[in-house]
Protein backbone atom coordinates (compact mmCIF):
# COMPACT_ATOMS: atom_id res chain seq x y z
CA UNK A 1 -4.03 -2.59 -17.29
CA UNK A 2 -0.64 -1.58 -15.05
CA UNK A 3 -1.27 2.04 -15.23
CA UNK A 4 2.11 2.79 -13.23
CA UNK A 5 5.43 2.07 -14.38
CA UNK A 6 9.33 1.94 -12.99
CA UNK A 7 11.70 4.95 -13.13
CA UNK A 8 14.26 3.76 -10.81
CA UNK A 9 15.42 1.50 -7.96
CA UNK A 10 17.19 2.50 -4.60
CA UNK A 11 18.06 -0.24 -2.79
CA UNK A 12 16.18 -2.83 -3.97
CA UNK A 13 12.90 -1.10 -4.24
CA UNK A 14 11.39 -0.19 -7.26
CA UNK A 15 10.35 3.48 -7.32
CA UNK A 16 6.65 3.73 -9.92
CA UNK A 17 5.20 6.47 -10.85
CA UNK A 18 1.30 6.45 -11.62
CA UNK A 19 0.47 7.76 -14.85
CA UNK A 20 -1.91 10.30 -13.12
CA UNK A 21 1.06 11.66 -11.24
CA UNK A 22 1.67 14.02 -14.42
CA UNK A 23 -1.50 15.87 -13.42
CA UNK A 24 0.06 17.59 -10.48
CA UNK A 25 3.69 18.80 -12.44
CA UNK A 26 0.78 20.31 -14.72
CA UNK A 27 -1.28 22.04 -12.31
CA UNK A 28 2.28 23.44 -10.72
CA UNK A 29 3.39 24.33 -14.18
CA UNK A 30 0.21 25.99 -14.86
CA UNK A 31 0.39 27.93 -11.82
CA UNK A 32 3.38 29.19 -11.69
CA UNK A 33 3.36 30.05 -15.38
CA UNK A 34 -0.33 32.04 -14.38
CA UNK A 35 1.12 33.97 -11.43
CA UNK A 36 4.41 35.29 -13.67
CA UNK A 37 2.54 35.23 -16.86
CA UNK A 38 5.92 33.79 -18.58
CA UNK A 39 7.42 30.60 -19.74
CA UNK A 40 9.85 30.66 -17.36
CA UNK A 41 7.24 30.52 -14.71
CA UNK A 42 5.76 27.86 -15.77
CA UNK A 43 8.80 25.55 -16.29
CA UNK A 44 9.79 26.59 -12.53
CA UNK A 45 6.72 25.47 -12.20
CA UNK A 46 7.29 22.32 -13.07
CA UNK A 47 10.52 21.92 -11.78
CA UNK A 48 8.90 23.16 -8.08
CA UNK A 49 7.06 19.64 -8.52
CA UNK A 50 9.25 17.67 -9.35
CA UNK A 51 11.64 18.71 -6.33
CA UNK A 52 8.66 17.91 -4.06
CA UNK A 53 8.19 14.46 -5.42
CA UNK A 54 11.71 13.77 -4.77
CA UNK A 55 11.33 14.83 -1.13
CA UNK A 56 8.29 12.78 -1.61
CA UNK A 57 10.25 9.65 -2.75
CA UNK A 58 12.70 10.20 -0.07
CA UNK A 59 10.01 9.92 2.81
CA UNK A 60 8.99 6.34 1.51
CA UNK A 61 11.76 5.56 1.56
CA UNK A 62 12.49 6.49 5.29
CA UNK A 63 9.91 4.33 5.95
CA UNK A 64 10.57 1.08 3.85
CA UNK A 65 14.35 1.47 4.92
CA UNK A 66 13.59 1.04 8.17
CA UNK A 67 10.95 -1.38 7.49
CA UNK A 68 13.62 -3.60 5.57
CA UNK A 69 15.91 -3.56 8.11
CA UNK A 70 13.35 -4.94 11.04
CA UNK A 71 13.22 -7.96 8.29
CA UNK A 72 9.64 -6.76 6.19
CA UNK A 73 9.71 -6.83 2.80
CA UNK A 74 9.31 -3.63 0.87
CA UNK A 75 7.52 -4.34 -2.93
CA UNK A 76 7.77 -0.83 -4.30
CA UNK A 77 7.08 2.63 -3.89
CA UNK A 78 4.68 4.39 -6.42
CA UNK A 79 4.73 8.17 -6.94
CA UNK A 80 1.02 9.67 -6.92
CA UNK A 81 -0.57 12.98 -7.53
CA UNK A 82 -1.15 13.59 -3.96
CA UNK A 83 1.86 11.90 -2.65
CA UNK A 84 3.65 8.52 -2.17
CA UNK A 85 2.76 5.23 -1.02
CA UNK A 86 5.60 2.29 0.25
CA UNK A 87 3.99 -0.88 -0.27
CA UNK A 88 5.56 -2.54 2.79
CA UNK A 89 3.64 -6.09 2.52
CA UNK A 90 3.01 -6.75 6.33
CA UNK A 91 2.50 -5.19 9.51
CA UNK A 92 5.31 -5.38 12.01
CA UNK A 93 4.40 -7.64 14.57
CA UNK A 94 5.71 -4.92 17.70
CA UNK A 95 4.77 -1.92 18.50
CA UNK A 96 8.27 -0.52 18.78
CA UNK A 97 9.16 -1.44 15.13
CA UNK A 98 5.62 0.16 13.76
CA UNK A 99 6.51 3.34 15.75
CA UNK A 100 9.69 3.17 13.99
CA UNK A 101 9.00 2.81 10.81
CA UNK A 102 6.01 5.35 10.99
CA UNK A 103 8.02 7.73 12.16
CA UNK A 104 11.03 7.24 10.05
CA UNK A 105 9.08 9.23 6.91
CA UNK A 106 8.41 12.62 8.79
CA UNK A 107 11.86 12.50 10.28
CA UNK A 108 13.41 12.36 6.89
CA UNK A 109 11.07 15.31 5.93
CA UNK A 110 12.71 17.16 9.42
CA UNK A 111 16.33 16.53 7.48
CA UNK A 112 15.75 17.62 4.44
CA UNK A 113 13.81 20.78 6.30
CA UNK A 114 16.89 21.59 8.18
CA UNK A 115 19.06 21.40 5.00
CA UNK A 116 16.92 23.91 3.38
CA UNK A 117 17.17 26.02 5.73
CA UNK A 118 21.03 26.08 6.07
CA UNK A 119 21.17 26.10 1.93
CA UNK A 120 18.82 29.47 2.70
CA UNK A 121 20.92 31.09 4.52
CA UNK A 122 23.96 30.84 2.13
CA UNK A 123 21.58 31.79 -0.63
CA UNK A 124 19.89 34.60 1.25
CA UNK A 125 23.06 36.04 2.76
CA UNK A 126 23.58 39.10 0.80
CA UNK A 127 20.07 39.90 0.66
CA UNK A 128 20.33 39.39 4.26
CA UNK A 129 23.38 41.04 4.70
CA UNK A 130 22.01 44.54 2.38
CA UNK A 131 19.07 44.97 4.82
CA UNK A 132 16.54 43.51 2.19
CA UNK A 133 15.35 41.02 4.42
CA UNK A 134 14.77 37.20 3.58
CA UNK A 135 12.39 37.50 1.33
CA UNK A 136 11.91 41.10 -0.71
CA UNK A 137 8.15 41.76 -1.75
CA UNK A 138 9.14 41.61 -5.25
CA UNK A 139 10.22 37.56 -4.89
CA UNK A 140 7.15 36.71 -4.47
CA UNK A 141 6.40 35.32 -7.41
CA UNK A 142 9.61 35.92 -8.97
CA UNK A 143 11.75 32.37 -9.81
CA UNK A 144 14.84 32.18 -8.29
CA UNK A 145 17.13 29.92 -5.60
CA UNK A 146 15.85 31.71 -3.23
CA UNK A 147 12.22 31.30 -3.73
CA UNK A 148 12.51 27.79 -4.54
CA UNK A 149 14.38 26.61 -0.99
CA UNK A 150 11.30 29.04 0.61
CA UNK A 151 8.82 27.39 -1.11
CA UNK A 152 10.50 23.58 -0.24
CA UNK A 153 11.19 24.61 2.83
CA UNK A 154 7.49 25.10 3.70
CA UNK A 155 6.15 22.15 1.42
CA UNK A 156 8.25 19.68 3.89
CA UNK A 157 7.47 21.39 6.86
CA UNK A 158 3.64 20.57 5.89
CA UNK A 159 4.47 17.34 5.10
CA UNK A 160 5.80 16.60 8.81
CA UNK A 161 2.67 18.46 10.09
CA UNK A 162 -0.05 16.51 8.01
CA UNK A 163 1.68 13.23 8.06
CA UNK A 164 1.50 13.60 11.85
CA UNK A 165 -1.79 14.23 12.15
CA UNK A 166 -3.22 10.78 14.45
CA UNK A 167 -5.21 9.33 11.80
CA UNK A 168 -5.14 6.46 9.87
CA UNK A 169 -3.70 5.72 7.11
CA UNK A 170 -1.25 8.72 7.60
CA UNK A 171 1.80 8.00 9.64
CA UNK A 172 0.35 9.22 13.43
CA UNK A 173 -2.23 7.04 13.08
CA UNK A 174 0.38 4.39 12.94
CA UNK A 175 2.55 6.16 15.39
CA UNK A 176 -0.92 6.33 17.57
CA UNK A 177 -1.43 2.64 17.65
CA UNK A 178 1.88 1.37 18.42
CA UNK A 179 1.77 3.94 21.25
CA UNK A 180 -1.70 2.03 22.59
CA UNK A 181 -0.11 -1.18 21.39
CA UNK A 182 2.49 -1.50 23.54
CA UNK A 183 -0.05 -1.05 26.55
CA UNK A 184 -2.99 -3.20 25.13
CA UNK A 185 -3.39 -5.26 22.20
CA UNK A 186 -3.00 -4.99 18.78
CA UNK A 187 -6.34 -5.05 17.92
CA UNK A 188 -7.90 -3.17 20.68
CA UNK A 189 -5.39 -0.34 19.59
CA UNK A 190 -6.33 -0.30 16.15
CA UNK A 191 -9.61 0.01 17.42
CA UNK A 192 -9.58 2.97 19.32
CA UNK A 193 -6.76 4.63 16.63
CA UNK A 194 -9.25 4.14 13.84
CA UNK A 195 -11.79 6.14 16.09
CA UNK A 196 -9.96 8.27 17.27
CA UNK A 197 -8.91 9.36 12.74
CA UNK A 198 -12.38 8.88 12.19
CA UNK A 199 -13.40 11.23 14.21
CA UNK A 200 -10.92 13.91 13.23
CA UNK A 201 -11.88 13.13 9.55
CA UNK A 202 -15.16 14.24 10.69
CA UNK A 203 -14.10 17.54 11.95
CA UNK A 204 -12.32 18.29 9.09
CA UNK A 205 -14.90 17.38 6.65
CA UNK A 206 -17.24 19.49 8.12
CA UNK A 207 -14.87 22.23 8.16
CA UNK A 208 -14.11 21.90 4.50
CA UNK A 209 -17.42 21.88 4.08
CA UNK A 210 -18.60 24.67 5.41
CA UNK A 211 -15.54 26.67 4.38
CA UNK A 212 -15.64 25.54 0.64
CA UNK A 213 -12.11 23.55 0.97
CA UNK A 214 -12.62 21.32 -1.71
CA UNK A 215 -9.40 19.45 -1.22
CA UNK A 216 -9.51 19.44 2.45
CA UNK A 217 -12.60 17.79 2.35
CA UNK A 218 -11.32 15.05 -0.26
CA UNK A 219 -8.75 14.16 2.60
CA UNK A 220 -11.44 13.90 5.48
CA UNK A 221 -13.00 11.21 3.45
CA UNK A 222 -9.90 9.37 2.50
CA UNK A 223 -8.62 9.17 5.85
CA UNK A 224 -12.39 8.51 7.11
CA UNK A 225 -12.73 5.33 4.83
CA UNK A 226 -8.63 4.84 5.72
CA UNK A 227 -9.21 4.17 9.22
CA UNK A 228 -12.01 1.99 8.84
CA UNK A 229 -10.04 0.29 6.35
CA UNK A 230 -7.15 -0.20 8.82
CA UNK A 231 -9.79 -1.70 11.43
CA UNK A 232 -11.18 -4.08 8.82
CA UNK A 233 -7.52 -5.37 8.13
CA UNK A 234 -7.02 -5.55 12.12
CA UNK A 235 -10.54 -8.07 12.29
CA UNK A 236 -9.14 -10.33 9.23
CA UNK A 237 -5.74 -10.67 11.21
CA UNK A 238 -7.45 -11.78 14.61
CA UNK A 239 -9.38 -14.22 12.93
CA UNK A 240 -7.55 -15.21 10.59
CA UNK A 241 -4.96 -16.66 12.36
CA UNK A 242 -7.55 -18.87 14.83
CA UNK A 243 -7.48 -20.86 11.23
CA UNK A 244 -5.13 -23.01 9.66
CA UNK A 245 -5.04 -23.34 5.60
CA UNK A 246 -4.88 -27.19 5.89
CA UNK A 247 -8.40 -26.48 7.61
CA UNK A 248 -9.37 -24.17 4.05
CA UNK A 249 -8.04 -25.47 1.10
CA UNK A 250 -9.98 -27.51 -1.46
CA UNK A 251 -10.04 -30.99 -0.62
CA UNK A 252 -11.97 -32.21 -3.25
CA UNK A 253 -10.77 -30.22 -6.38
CA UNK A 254 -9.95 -30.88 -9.84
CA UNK A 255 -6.62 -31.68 -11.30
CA UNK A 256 -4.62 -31.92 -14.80
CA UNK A 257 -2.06 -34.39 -15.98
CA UNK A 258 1.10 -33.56 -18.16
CA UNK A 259 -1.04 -34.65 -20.73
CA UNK A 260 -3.64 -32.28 -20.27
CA UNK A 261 -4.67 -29.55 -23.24
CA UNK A 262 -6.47 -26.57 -22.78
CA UNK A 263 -9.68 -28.35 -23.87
CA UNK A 264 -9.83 -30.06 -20.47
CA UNK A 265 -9.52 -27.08 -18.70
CA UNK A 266 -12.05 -25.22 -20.62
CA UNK A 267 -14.32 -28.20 -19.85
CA UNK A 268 -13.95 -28.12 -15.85
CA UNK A 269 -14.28 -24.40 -15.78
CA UNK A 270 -17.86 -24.84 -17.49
CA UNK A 271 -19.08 -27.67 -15.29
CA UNK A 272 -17.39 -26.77 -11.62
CA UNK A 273 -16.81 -23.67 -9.90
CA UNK A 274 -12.79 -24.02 -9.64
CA UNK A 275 -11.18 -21.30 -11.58
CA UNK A 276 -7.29 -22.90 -10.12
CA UNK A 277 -5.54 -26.04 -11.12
CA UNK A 278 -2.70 -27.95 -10.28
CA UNK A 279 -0.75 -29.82 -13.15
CA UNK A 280 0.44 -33.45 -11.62
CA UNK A 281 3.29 -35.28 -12.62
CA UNK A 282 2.47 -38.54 -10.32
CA UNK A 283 1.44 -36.94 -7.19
CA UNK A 284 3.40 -33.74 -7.20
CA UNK A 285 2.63 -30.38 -8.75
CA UNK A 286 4.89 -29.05 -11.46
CA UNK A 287 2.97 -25.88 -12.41
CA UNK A 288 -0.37 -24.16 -12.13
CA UNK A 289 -3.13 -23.43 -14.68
CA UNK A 290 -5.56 -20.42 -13.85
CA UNK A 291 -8.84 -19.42 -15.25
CA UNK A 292 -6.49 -15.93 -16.92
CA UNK A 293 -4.15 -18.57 -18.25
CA UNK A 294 -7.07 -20.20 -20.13
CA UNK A 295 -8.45 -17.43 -21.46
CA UNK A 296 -5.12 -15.67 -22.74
CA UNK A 297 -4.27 -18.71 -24.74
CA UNK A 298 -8.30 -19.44 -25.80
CA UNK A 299 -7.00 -15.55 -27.40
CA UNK A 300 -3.64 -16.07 -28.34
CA UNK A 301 -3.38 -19.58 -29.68
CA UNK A 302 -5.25 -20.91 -32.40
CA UNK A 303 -4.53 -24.79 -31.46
CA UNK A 304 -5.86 -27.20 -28.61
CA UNK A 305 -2.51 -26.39 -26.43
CA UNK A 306 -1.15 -28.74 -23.55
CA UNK A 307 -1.61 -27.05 -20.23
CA UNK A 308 2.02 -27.66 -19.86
CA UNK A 309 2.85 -24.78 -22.30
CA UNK A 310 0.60 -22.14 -20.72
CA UNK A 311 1.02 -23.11 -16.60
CA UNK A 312 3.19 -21.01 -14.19
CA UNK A 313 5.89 -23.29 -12.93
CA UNK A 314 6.89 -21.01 -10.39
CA UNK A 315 3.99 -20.77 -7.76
CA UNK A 316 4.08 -20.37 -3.85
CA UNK A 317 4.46 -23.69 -1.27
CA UNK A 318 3.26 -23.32 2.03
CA UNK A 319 2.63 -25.75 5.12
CA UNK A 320 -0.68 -26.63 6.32
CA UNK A 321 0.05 -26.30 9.56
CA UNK A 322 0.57 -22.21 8.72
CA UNK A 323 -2.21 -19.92 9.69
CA UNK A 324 -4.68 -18.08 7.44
CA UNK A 325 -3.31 -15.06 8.03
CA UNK A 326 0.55 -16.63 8.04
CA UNK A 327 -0.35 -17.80 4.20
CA UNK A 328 -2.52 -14.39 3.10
CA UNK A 329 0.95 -12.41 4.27
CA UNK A 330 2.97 -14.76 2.08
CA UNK A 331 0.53 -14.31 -0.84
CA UNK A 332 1.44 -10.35 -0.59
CA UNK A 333 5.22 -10.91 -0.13
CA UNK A 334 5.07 -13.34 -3.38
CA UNK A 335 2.49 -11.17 -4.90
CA UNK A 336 0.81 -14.48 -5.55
CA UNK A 337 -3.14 -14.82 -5.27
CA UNK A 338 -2.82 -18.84 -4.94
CA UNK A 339 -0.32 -21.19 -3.24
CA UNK A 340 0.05 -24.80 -3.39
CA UNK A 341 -0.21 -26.39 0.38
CA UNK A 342 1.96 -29.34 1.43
CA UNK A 343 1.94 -31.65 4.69
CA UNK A 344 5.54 -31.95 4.57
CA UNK A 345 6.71 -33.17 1.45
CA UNK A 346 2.85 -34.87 0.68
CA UNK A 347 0.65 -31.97 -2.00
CA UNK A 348 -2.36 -31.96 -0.31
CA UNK A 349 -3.75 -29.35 -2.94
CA UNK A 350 -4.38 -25.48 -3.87
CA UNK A 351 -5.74 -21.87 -1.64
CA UNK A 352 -6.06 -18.64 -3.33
CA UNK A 353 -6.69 -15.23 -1.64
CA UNK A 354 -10.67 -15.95 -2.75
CA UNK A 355 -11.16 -19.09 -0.30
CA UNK A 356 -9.02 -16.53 2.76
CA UNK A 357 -11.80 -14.04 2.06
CA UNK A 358 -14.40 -17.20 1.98
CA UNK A 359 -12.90 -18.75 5.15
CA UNK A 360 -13.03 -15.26 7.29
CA UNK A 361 -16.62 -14.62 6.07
CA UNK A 362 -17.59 -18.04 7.46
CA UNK A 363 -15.97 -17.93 10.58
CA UNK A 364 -16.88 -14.13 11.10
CA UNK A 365 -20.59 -15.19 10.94
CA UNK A 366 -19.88 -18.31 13.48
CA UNK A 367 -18.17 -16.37 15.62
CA UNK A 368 -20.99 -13.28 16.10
CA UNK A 369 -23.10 -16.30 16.40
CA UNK A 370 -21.51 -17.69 19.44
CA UNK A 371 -21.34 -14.29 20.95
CA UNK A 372 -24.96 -14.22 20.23
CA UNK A 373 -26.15 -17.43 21.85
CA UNK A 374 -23.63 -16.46 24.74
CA UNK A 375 -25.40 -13.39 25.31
CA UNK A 376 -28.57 -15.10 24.85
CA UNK A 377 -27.66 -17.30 27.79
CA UNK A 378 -26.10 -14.30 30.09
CA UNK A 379 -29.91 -12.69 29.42
């Protein structure tokens, strides 16, 4: 089930919105409406949150801007209770262009900042200006223009500040490692970045912990499993790309014919542990039959169907010569989870994101071996 859906586009990129994202404009509607006791509170509330998310939006968008223009691909950017996410589908490749882009959210959050503060000193003036001061102890809690920029204001301003914070997966972490980066490599700098957020997670745990920040302590272990997350990713890449997908892909599978119905398919999924299949006409592919394709048309038709009426025609070609992690970056790009791998203009046959995973496990476990037997032979 897609439990996000589109509200806009700016620039290409599809701006979501998670259907748990309504919890926060009702805890700031409830809130607001609590602390004035009216329901003009609450629908300032509400409108507080929304404003936020916007500032929100416009962050990602700092980021997948920039991202776009150093030639990555940006999918989309869904809206969440506790804040954005751009999902740019690769890495950059140098440091510069990760500092960059990392940097390019909070920056955006500085701009909007410094607006605020020039729209609050227009608004503020004649409070200013009558010796009331910026903010009169009965605003407090009162809605108004003025409280509102305040109350932005501030909300951005802790935006830069957390986001900064050198910790995986929020923005200084990134900043952090393309610092390191462009003195040592890219993994050895994820390395020591993931620490170095782990370790902060840590210290903030504990201090939520002991202080009874419930929230605060829900962040420690999101950017705690975040890092290590980020140094997983870092491993897959460096191995990865030792491998080449004509060196992965099934040499030996299964294929259908024009001819084909759903029958056969049903039949090699019971008696063979390939859940992908290529539809030939001759020797070249003209669409792909998955085990999900089976099964929605085992539900939806009532008819032995040809696999030509239920196979995806449009599918993902990529060289054999390309490397693991070459072909896994593709899949995200195309959000694809198989691809059809050619020598040229010969189909040699299929790869799905399962046999990546497969292929790193495999060579993961060689490789410790190796170090094993080396240190073996050092002892």
């Amino acid at each position: 089930m897609n439990w996000s859906f589109r509200i806009a586009e700016v620039a290409g990129i599809p701006i979501r919105v998670h259907v748990t994202f309504f919890l926060i404009l009702l805890l700031g509607a409830y809130q607001w409406g609590n602390m004035t006791g009216t329901l003009n509170g609450a629908v300032f509330g509400l409108a507080l949150m929304i404003l936020l998310f916007v500032c929100v939006t416009l962050h990602e968008l700092g980021h997948s801007l920039v991202a776009r223009a150093f030639g990555i691909p940006v999918r989309e950017i869904t809206l969440l209770p506790l804040g954005g996410v751009a999902q740019i589908t690769k890495n950059p490749e140098k440091p510069l262009h990760e500092l960059l882009i990392a940097i390019a959210g909070p920056l955006v959050n500085v701009v909007i900042a410094i607006v605020l503060l020039a729209a609050l000193g227009f608004a503020a003036a004649p409070q200013l200006l009558s010796g009331q001061g910026l903010l009169p102890a009965e605003l407090d809690n009162t809605p108004s223009l003025t409280t509102a920029l305040l109350w932005l204001l501030s909300a951005n301003v802790s935006l830069v500040l957390f986001n900064l914070i050198p910790a995986f997966p929020l923005d200084g972490g990134r900043v952090l490692r393309a610092l390191i980066a462009m003195f040592t490599g890219y993994s050895r700098a994820t390395r020591i970045a993931s620490a170095v957020g782990q370790f902060i997670a840590i210290i903030l745990g504990i201090y939520g912990v002991l202080n009874g920040h419930i929230l605060l302590t829900l962040v420690a272990v999101f950017v705690f499993f975040g890092a290590g997350q980020e140094t997983a990713e870092a491993e897959a890449k460096t191995v990865l790309t030792t491998l080449r997908v004509g060196d992965a892909y099934n040499k030996h599978a299964l294929t259908l014919t024009v001819g084909d119905r759903v029958s056969r398919v049903v039949d090699y999924i019971l008696t063979s542990y390939q859940p992908d299949f290529a539809v030939l006409q001759g020797r070249n592919p003209i669409g792909i039959v998955t085990r999900n394709d089976v099964l929605a048309a085992l539900a939806t038709h009532t008819g032995d169907t040809f696999v030509t009426e239920i196979m995806q025609r449009d599918f993902l070609k990529v060289e054999s010569s390309k490397s693991l992690d070459e072909v896994r970056r593709a899949m995200g790009e195309n959000t694809s989870r198989i691809a059809a791998v050619y020598d040229g203009a010969n189909y040699l046959g299929l790869v799905s994101l399962e046999d990546v995973a497969e292929a790193f496990a495999v060579q993961t476990f060689v490789q410790r071996q190796k170090q094993m037997r080396q240190a073996g032979a050092g002892a």
